[in-house]
C-alpha atoms as a PDB file:
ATOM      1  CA  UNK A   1       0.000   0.000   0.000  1.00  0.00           C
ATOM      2  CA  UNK A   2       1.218   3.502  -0.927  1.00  0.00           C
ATOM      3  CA  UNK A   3       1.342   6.129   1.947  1.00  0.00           C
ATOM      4  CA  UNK A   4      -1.655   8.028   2.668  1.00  0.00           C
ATOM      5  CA  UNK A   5      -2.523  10.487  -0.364  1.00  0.00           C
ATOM      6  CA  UNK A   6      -3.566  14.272  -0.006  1.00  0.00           C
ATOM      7  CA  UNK A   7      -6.935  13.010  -2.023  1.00  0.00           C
ATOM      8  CA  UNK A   8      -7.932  10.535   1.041  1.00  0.00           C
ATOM      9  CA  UNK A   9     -11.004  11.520   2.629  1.00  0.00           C
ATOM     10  CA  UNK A  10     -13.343  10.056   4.956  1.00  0.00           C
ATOM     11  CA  UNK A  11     -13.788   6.187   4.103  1.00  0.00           C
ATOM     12  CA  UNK A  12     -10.593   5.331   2.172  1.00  0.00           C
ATOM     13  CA  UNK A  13      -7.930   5.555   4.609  1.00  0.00           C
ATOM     14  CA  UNK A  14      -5.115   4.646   2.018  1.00  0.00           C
ATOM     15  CA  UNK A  15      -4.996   4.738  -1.791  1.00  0.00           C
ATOM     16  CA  UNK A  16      -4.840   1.160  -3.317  1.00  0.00           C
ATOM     17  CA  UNK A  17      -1.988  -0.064  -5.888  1.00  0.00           C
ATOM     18  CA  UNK A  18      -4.679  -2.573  -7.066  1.00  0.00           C
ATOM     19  CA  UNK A  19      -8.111  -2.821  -6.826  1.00  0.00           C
ATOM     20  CA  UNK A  20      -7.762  -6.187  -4.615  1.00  0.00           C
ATOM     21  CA  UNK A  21      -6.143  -3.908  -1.990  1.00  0.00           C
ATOM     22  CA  UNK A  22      -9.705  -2.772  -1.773  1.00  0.00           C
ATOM     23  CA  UNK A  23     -11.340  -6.190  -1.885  1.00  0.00           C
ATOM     24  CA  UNK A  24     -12.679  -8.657  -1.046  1.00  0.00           C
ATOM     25  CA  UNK A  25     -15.561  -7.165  -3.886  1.00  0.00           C
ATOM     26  CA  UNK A  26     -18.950  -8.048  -4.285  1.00  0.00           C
ATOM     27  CA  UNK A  27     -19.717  -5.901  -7.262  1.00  0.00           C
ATOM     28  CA  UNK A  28     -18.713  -5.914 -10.556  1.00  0.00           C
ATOM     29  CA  UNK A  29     -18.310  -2.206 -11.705  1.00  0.00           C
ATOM     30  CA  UNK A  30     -17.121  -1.102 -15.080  1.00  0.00           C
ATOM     31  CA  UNK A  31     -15.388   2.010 -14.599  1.00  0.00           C
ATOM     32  CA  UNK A  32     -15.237   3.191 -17.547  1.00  0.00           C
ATOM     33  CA  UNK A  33     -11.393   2.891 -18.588  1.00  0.00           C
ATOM     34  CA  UNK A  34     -10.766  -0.743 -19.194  1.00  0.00           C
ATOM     35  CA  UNK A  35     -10.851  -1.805 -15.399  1.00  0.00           C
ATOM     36  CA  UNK A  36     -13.357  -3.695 -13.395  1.00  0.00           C
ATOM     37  CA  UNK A  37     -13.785  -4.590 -10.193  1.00  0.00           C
ATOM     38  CA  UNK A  38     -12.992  -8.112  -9.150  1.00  0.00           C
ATOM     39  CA  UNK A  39     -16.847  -8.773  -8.139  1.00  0.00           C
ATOM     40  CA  UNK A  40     -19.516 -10.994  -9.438  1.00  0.00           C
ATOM     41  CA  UNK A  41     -22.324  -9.218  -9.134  1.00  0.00           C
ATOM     42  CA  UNK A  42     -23.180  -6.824 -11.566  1.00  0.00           C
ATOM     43  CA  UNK A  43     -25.960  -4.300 -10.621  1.00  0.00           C
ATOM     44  CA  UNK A  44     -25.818  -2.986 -14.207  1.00  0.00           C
ATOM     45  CA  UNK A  45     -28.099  -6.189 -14.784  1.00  0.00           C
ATOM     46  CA  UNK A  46     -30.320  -5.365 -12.062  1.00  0.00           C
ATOM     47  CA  UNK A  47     -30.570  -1.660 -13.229  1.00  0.00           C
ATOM     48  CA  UNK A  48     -31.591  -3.271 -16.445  1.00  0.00           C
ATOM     49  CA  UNK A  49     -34.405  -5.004 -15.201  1.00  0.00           C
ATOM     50  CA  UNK A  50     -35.799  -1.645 -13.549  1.00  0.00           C
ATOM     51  CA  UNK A  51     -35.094   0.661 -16.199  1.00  0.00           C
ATOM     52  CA  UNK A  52     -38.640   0.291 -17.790  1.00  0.00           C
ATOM     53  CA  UNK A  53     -40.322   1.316 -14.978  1.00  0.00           C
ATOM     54  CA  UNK A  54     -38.485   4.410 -13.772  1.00  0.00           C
ATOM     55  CA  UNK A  55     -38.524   8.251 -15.867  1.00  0.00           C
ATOM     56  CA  UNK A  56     -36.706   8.177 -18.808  1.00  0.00           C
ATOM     57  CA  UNK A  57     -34.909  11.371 -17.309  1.00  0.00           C
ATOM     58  CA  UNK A  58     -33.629  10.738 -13.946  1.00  0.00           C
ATOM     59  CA  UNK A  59     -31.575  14.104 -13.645  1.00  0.00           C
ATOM     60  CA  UNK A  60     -32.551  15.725 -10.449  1.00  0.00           C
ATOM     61  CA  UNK A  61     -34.085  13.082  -8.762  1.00  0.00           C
ATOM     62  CA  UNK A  62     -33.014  11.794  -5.326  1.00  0.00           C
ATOM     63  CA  UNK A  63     -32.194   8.203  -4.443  1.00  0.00           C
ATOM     64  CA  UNK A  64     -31.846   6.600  -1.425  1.00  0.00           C
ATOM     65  CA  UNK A  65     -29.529   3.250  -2.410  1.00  0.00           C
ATOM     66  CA  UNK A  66     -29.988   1.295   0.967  1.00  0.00           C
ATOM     67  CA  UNK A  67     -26.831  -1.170   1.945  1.00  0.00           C
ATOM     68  CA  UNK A  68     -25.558   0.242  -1.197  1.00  0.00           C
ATOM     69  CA  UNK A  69     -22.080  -1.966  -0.953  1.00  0.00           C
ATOM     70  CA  UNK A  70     -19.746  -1.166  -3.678  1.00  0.00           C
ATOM     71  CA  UNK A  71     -22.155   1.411  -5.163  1.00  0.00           C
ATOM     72  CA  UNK A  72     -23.012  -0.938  -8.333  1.00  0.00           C
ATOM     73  CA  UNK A  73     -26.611   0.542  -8.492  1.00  0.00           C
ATOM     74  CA  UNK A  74     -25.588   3.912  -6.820  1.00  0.00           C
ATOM     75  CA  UNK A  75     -23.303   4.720 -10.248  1.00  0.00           C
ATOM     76  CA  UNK A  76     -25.924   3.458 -12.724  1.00  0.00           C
ATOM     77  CA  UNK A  77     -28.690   6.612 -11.306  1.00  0.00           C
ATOM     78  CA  UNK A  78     -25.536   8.683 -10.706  1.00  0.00           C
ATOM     79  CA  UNK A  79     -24.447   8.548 -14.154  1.00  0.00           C
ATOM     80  CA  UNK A  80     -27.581   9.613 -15.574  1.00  0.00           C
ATOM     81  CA  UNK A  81     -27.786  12.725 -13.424  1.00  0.00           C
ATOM     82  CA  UNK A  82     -29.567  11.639 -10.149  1.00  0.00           C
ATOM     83  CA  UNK A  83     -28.131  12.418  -6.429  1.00  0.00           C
ATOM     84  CA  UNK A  84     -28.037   9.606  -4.383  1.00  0.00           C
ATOM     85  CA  UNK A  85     -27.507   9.127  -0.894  1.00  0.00           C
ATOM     86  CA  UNK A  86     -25.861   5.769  -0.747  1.00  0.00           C
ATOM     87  CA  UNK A  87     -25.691   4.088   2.573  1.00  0.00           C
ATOM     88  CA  UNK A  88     -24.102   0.664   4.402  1.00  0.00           C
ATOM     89  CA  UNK A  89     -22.724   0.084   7.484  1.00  0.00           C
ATOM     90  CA  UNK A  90     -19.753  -2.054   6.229  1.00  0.00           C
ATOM     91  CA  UNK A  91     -16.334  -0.077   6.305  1.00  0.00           C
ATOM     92  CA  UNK A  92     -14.362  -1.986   3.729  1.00  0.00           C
ATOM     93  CA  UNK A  93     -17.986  -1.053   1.294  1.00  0.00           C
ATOM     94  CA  UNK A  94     -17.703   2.299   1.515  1.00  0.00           C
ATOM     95  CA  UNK A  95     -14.360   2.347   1.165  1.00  0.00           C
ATOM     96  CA  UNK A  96     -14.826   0.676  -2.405  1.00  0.00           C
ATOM     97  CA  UNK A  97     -17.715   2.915  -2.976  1.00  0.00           C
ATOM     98  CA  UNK A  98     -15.723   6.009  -2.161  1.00  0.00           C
ATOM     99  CA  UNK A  99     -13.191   4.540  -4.603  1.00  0.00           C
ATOM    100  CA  UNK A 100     -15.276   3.627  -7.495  1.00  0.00           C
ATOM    101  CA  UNK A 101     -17.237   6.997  -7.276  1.00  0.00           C
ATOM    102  CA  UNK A 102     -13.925   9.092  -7.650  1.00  0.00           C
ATOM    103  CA  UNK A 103     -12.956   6.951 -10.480  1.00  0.00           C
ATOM    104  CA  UNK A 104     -15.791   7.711 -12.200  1.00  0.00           C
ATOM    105  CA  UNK A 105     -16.060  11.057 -11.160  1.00  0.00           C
ATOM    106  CA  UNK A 106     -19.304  11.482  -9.728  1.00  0.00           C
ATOM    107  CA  UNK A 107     -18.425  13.082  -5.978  1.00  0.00           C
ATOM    108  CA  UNK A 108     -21.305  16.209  -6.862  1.00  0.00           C
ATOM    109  CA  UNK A 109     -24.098  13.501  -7.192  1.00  0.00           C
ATOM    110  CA  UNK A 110     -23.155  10.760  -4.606  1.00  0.00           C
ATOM    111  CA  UNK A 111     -23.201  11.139  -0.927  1.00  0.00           C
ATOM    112  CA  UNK A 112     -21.875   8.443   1.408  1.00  0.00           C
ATOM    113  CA  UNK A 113     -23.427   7.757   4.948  1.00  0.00           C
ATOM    114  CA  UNK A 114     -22.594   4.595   7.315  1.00  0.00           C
ATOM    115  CA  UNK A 115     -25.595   3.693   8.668  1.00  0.00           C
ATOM    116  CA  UNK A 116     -28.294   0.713   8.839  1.00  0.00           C
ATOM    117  CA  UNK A 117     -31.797   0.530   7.822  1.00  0.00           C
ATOM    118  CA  UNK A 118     -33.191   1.384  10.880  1.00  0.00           C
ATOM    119  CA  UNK A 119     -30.897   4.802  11.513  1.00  0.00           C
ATOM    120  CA  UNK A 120     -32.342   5.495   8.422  1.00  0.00           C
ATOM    121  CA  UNK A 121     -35.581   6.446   9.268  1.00  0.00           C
ATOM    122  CA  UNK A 122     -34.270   9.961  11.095  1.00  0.00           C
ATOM    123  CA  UNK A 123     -32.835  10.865   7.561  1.00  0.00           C
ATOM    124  CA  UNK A 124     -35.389  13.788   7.825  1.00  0.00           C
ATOM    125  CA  UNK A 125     -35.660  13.418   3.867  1.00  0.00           C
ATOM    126  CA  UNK A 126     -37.752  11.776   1.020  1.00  0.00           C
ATOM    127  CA  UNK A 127     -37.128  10.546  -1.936  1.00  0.00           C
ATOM    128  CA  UNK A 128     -37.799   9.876  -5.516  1.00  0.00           C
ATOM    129  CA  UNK A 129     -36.629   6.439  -5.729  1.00  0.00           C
ATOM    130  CA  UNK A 130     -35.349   3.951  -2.412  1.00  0.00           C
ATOM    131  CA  UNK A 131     -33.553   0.940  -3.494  1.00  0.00           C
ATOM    132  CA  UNK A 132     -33.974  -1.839  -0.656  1.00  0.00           C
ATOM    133  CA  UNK A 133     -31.920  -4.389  -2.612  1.00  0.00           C
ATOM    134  CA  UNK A 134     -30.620  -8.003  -1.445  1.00  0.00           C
ATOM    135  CA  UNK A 135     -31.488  -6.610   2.438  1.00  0.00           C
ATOM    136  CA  UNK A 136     -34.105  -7.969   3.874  1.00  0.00           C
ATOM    137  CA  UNK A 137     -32.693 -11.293   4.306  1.00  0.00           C
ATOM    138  CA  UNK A 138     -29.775  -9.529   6.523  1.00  0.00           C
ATOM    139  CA  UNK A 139     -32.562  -8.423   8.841  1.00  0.00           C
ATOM    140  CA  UNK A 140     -34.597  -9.603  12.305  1.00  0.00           C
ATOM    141  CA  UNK A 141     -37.494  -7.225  11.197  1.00  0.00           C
ATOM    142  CA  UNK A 142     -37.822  -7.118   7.869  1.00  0.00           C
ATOM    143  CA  UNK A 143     -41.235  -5.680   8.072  1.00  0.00           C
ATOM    144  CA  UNK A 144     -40.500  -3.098  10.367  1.00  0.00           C
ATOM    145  CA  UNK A 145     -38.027  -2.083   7.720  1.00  0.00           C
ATOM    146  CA  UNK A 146     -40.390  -1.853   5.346  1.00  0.00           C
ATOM    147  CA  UNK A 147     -42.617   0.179   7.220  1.00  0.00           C
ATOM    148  CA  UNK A 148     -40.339   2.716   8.006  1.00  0.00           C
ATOM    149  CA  UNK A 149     -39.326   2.678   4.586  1.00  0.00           C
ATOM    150  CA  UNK A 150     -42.338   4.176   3.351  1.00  0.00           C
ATOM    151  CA  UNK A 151     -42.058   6.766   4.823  1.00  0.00           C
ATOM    152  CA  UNK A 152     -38.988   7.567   3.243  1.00  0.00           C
ATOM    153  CA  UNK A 153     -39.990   6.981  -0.578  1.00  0.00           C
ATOM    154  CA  UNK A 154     -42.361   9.487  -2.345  1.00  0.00           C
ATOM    155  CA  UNK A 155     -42.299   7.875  -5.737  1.00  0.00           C
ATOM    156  CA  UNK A 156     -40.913   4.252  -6.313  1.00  0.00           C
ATOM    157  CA  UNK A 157     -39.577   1.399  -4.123  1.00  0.00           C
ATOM    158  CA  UNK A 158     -36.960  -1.266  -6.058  1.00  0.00           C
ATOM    159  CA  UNK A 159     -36.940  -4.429  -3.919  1.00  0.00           C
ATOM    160  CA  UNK A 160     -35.044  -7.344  -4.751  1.00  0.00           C
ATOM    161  CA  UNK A 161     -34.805 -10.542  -2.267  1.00  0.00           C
ATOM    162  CA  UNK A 162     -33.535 -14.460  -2.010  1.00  0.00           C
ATOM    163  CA  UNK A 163     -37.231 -16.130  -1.582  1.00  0.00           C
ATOM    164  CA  UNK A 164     -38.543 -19.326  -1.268  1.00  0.00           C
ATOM    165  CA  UNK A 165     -39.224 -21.709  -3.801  1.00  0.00           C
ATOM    166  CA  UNK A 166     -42.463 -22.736  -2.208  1.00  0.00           C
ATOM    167  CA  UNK A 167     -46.031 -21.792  -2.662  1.00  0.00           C
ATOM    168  CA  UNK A 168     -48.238 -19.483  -0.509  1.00  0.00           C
ATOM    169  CA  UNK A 169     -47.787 -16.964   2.632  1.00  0.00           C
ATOM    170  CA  UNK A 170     -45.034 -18.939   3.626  1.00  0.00           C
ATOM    171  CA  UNK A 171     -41.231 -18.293   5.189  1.00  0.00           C
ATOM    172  CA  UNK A 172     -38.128 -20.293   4.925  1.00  0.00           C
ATOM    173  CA  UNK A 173     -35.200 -20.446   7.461  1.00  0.00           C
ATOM    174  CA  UNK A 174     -32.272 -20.044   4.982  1.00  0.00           C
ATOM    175  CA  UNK A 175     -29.846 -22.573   7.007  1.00  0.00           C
ATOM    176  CA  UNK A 176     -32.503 -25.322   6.022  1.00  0.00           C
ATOM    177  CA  UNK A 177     -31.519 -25.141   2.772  1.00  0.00           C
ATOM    178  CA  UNK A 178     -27.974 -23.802   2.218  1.00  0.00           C
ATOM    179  CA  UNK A 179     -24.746 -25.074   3.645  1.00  0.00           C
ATOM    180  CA  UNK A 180     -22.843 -23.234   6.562  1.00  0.00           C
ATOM    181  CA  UNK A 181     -20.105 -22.505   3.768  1.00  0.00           C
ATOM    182  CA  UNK A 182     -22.633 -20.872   1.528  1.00  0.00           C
ATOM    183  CA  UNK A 183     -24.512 -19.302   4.531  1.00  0.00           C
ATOM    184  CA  UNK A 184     -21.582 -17.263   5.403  1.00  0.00           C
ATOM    185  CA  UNK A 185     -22.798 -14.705   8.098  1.00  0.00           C
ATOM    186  CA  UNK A 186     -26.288 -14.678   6.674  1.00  0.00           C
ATOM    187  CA  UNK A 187     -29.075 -15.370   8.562  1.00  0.00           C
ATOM    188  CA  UNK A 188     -33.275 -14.810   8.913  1.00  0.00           C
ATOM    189  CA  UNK A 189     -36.083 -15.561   6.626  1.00  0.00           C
ATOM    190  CA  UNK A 190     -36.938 -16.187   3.236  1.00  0.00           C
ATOM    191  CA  UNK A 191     -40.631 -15.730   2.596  1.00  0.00           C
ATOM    192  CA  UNK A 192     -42.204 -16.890  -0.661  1.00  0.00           C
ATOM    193  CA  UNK A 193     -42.944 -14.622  -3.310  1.00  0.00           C
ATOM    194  CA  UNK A 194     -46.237 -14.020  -2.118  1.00  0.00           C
ATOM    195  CA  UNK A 195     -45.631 -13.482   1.433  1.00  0.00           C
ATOM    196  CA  UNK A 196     -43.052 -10.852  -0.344  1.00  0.00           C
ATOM    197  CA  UNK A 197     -45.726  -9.106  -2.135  1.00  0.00           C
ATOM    198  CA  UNK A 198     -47.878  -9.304   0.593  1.00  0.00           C
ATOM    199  CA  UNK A 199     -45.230  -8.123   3.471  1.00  0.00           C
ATOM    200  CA  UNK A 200     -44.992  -4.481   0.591  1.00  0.00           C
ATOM    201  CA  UNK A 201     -48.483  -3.974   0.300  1.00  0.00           C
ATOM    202  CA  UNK A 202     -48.645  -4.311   4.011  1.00  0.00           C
ATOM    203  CA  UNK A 203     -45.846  -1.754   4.400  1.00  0.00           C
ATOM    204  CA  UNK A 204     -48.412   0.768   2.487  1.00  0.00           C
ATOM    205  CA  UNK A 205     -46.890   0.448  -0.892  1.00  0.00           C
ATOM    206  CA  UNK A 206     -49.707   0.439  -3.671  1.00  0.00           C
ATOM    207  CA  UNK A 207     -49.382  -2.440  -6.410  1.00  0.00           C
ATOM    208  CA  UNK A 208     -46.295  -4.343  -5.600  1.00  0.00           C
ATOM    209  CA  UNK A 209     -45.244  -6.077  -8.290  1.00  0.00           C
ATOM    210  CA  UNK A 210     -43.138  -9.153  -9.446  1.00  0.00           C
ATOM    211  CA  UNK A 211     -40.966  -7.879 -12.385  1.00  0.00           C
ATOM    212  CA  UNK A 212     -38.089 -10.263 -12.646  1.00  0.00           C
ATOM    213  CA  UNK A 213     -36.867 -13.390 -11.098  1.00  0.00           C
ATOM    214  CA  UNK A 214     -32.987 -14.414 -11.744  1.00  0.00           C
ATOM    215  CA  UNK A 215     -30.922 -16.146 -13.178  1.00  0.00           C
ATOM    216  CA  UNK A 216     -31.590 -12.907 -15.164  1.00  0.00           C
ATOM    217  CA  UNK A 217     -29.706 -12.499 -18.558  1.00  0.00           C
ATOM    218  CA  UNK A 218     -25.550 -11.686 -17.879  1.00  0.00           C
ATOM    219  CA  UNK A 219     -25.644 -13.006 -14.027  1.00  0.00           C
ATOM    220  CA  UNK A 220     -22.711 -14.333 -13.014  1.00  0.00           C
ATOM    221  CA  UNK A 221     -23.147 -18.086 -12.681  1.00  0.00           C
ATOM    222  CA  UNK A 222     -22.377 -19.659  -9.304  1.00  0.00           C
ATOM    223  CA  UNK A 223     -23.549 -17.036  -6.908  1.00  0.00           C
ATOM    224  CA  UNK A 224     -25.785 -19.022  -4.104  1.00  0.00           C
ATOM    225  CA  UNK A 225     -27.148 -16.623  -2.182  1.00  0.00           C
ATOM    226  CA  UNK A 226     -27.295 -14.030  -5.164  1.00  0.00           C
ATOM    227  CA  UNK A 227     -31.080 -12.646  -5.079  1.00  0.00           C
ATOM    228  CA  UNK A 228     -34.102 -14.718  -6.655  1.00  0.00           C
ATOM    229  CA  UNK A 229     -36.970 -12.289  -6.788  1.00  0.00           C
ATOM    230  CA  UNK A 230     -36.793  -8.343  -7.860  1.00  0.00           C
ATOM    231  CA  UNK A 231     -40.081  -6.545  -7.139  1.00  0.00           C
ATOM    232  CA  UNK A 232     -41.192  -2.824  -7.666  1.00  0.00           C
ATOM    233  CA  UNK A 233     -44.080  -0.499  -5.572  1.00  0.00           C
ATOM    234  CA  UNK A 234     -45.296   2.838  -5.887  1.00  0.00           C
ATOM    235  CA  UNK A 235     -45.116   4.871  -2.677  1.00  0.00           C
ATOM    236  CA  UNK A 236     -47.687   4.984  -0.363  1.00  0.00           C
ATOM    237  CA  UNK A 237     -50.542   7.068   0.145  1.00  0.00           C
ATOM    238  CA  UNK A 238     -50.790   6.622   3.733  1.00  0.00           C
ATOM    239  CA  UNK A 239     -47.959   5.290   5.301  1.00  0.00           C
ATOM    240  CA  UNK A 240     -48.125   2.082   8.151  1.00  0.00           C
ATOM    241  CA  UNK A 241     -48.298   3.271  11.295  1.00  0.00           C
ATOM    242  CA  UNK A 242     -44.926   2.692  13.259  1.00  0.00           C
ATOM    243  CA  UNK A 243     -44.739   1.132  17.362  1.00  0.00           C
ATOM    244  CA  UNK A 244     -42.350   2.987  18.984  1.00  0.00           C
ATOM    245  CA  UNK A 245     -43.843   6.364  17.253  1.00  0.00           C
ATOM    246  CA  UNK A 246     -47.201   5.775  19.612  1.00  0.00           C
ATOM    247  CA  UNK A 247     -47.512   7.619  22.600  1.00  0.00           C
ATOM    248  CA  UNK A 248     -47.683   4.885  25.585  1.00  0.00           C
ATOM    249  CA  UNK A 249     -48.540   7.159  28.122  1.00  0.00           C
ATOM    250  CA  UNK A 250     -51.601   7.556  27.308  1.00  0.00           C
ATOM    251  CA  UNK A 251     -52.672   4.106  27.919  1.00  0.00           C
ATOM    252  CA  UNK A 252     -51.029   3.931  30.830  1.00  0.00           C
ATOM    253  CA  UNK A 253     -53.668   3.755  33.974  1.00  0.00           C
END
């Protein structure tokens, strides 16, 4: 590693001879000038999928790109003139997302927050698009995330998830059907499809919908606990009522 550079800022502590000094990666990001990160996920595929159903113009609108790792799906609205607010809690992914965004020089349109899902909800901001993608799987409450979701998004909600290959409102423990090696440190819940779509609409969201389900044209093969199931909502009128926002003194005898 070189010695620390006058262009280091807040997540990338050193600058990188190689882009494995950065690694281990997750996404695969062209940038633009013959290199590519070592990931196998590309989120230019996933973009893909929700192209159709997003403006043809994006300039100007805001995105919230939630556990946003490398910033694979963060670049794709940032090169066509959106301002994202791309947030994970991981240290080495920001560091790579910090990296890849300076590469491609998009530091006016991309800001950078560690934080969780939950912390989220204080953002004290809405937005055009949220991207909740490959999450809820991570997460104890993944309807609680939801909820408090919709109150962030104003427009559309991209969701993509591993689910269940099973039929009705149903929910899978993941370590019944993958191997501790392809577990890693995942853990929680896969529901079905339908539980999925239900779980949305319950969250608010007005006609959830099923757009894609993987392998989708260009993935990577050999990716285990890559995502299944990519769904898209429209915000919600009336947002879910959240539990800890109630007032409990006033039931109190």
């Amino acid at each position: 590693m070189r010695r620390l550079s006058r262009r280091t800022t807040r997540w990338l502590a050193l600058e990188p001879d190689s882009l494995e000094d950065l690694g281990p990666w997750y996404h695969r990001i062209d940038l633009g000038d013959g290199r590519v990160t070592p990931g196998k996920r590309d989120q230019r595929l996933v973009f893909n999928i929700y192209e159709p159903y997003l403006p043809k113009d994006l300039s100007g609108l805001r995105v919230l790109d939630l556990g946003a790792n490398a910033g694979g799906m963060t670049v794709e609205f940032a090169a066509r003139g959106a301002r994202v607010l791309a947030v994970d809690y991981n240290m080495t992914y920001l560091g790579q997302a910090e990296y890849v965004i300076r590469e491609m020089g998009l530091q006016n349109l991309v800001e950078l927050k560690r934080d969780d899902v939950f912390g989220c909800y204080d953002l004290g901001r809405r937005f055009d698009v949220v991207c909740f993608l490959g999450l809820s799987y991570h997460l104890r409450y993944p309807q609680l995330a939801l909820d408090m979701i919709s109150r962030l998004c104003r427009g559309k909600l991209l969701v993509s998830s591993q689910t269940a290959p099973l039929d009705g409102l149903l929910a899978e423990n993941r370590s019944s059907r993958l191997t501790e090696r392809e577990l890693g440190e995942l853990s929680g819940y896969e529901p079905t499809e339908e539980l999925f779509l239900e779980m949305i609409a319950h969250a608010g969201f007005r006609d959830p919908q099923l757009v894609s389900t993987a392998p989708h044209p260009g993935e990577a093969p050999g990716i285990v606990c890559g995502n299944r199931s990519y769904f898209i909502a429209d915000s919600a009128i009336k947002p879910r009522p959240l539990p800890f926002t109630r007032d409990w003194s006033k039931s109190r005898p």
